[in-house]
N, C-alpha and C. Protein backbone atom coordinates (compact mmCIF):
# COMPACT_ATOMS: atom_id res chain seq x y z
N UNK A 1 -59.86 41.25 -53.76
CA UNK A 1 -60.34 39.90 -53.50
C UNK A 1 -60.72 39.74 -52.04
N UNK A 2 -60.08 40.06 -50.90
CA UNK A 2 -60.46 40.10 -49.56
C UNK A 2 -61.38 40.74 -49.45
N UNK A 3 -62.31 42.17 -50.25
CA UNK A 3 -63.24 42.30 -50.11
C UNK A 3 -64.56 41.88 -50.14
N UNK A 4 -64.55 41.35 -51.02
CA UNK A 4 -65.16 39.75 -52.05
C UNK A 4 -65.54 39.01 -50.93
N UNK A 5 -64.35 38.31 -50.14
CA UNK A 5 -64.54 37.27 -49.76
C UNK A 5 -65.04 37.72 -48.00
N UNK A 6 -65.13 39.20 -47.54
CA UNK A 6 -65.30 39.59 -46.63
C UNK A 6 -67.46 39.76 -46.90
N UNK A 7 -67.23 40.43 -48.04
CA UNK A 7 -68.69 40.78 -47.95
C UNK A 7 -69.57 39.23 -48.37
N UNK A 8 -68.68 37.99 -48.55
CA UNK A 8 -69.80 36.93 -48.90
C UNK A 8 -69.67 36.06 -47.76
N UNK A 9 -68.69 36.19 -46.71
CA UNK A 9 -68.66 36.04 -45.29
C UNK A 9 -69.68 36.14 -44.29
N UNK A 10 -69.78 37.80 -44.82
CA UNK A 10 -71.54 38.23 -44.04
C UNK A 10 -72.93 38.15 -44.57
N UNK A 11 -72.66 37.72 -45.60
CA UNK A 11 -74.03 37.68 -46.24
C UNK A 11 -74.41 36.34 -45.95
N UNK A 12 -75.61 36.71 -45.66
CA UNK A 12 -77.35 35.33 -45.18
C UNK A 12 -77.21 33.98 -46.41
N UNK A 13 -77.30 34.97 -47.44
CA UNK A 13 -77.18 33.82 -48.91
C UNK A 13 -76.58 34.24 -49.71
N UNK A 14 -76.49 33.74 -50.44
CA UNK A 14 -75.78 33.83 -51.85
C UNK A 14 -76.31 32.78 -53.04
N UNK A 15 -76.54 33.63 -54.03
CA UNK A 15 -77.51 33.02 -55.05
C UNK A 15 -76.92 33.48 -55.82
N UNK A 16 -76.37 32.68 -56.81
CA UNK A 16 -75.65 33.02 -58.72
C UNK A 16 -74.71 33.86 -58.69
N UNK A 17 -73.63 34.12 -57.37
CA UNK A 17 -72.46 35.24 -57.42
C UNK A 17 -73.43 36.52 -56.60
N UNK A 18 -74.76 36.26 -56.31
CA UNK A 18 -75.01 38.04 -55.34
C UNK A 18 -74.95 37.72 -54.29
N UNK A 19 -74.66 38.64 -53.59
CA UNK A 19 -74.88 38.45 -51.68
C UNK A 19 -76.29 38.87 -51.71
N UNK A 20 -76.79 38.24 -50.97
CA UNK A 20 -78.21 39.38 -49.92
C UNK A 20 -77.54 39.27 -48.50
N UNK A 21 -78.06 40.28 -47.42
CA UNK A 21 -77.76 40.49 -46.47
C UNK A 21 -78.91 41.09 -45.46
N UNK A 22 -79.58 40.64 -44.60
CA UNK A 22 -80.66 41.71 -44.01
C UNK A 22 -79.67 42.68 -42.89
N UNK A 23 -80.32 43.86 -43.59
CA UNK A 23 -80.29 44.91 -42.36
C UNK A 23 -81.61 45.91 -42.27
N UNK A 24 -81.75 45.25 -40.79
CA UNK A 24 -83.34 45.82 -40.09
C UNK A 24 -83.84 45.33 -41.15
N UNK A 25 -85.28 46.08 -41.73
CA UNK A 25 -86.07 45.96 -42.59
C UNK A 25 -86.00 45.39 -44.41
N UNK A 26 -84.60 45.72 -44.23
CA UNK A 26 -84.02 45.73 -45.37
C UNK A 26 -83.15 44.54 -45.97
N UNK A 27 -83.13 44.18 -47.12
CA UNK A 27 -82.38 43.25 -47.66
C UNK A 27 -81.19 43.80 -48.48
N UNK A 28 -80.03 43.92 -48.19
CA UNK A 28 -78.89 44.85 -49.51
C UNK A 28 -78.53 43.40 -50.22
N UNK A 29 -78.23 43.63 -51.61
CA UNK A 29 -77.84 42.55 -52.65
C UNK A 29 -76.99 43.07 -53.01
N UNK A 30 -75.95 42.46 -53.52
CA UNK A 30 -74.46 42.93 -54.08
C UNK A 30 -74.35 42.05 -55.26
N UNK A 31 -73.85 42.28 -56.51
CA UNK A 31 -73.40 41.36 -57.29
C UNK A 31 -71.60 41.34 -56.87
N UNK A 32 -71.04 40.32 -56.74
CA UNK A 32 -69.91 39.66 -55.99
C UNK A 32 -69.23 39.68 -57.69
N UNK A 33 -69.51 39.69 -58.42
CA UNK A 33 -68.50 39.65 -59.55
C UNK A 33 -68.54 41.26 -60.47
N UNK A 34 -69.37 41.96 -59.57
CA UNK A 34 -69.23 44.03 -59.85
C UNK A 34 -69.64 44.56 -58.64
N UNK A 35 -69.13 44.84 -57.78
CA UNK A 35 -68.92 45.38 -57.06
C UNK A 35 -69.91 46.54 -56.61
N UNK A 36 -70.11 47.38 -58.26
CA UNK A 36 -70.78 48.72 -58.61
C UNK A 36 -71.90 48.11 -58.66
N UNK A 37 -72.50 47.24 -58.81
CA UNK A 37 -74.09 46.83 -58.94
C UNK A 37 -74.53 46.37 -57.76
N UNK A 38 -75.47 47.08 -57.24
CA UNK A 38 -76.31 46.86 -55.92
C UNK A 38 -77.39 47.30 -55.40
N UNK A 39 -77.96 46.30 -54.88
CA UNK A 39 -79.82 46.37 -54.79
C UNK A 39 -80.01 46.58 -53.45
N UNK A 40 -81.15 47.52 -52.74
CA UNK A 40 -81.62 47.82 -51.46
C UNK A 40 -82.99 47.78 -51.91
N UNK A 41 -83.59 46.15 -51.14
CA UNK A 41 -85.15 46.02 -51.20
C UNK A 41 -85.57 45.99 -49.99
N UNK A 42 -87.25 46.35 -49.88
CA UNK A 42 -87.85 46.26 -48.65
C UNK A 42 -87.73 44.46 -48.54
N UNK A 43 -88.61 43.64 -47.21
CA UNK A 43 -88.61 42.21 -47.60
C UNK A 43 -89.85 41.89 -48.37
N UNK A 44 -90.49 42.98 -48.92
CA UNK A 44 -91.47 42.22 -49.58
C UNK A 44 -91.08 42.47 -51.29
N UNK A 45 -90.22 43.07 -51.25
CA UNK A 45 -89.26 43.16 -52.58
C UNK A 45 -89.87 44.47 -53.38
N UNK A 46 -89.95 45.38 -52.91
CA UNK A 46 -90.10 46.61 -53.40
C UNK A 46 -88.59 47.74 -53.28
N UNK A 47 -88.33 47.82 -54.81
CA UNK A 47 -87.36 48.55 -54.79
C UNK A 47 -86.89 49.91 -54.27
N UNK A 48 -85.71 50.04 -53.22
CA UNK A 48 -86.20 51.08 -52.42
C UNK A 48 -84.37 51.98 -53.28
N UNK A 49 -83.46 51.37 -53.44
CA UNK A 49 -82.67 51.95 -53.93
C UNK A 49 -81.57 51.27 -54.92
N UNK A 50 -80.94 51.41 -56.08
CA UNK A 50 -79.93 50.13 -56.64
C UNK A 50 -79.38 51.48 -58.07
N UNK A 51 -78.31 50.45 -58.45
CA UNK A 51 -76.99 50.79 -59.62
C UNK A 51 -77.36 49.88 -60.57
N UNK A 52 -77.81 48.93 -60.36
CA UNK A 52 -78.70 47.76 -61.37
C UNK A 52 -79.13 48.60 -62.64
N UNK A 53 -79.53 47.20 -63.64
CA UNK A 53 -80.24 48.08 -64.58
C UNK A 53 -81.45 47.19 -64.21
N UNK A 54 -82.63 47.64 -65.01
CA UNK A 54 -83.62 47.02 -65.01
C UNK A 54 -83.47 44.82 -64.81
N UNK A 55 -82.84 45.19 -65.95
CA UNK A 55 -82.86 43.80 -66.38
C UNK A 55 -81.90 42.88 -65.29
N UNK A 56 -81.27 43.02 -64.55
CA UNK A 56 -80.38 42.65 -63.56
C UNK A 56 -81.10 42.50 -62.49
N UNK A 57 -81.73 43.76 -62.05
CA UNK A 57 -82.73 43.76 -60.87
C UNK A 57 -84.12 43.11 -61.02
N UNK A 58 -84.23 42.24 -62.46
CA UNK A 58 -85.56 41.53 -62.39
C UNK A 58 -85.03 40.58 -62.08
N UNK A 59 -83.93 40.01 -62.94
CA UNK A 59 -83.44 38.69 -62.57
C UNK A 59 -82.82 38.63 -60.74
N UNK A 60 -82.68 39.39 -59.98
CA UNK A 60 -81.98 39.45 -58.83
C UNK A 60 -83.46 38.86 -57.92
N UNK A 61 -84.53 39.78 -58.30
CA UNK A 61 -86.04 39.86 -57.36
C UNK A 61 -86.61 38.16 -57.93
N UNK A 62 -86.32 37.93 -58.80
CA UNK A 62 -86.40 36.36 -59.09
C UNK A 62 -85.95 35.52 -58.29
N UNK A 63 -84.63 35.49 -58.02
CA UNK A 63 -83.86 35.01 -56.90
C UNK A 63 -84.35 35.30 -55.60
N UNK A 64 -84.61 36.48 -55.46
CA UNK A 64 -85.29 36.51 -53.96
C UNK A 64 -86.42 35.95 -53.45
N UNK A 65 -87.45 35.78 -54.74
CA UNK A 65 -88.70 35.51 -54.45
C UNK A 65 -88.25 33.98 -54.43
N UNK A 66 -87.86 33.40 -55.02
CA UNK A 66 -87.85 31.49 -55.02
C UNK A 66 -87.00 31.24 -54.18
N UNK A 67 -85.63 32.05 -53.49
CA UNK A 67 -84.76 31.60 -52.67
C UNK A 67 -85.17 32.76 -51.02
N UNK A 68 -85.82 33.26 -50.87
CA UNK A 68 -86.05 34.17 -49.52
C UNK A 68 -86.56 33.44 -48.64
N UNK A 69 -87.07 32.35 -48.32
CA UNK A 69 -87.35 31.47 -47.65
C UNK A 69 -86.10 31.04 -46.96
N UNK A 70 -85.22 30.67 -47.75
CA UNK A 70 -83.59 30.40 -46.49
C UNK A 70 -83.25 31.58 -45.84
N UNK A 71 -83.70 32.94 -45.76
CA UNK A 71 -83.39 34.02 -44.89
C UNK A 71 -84.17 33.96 -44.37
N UNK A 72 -85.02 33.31 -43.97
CA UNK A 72 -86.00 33.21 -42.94
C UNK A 72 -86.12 33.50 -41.36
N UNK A 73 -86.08 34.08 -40.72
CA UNK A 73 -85.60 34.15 -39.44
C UNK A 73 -86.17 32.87 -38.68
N UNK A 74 -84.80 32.23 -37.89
CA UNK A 74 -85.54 30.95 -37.19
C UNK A 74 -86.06 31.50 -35.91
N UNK A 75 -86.30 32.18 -35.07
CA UNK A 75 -87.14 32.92 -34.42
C UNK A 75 -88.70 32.91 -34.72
N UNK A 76 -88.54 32.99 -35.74
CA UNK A 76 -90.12 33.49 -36.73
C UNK A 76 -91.26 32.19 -36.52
């Protein structure tokens, strides 16, 4: 459980139980209720590595595309 609550600590957002998180170029997604399921997208959402199945990682890139706007860098 402290892991849980460590990795949704650092994460940017959280959408439906996943973390996203940017590092550098990259966005990592975690599902927070499996641990074992996890997505590494570019930011334009091209799949670069994941444990996902298909169907998990469509519904995840769904979430990114309608909610990636709150990771927005305020810099930008």
């Amino acid at each position: 459980m402290d892991k849980i609550k460590e990795i949704a600590d650092k994460a940017d957002m959280i959408v439906n139980g996943y973390a996203f998180t940017r590092e550098n170029d990259q966005i990592r997604i975690l599902n927070l209720n499996n641990l074992d399921k996890a997505l590494v997208i570019s930011e334009d959402g091209k799949v670069l590595e994941t444990t996902m199945d298909d169907i998990e990682i469509r519904i995840v890139l769904d979430y990114w595309n309608s909610d990636r706007e709150f990771m927005e860098d305020e810099d930008a």
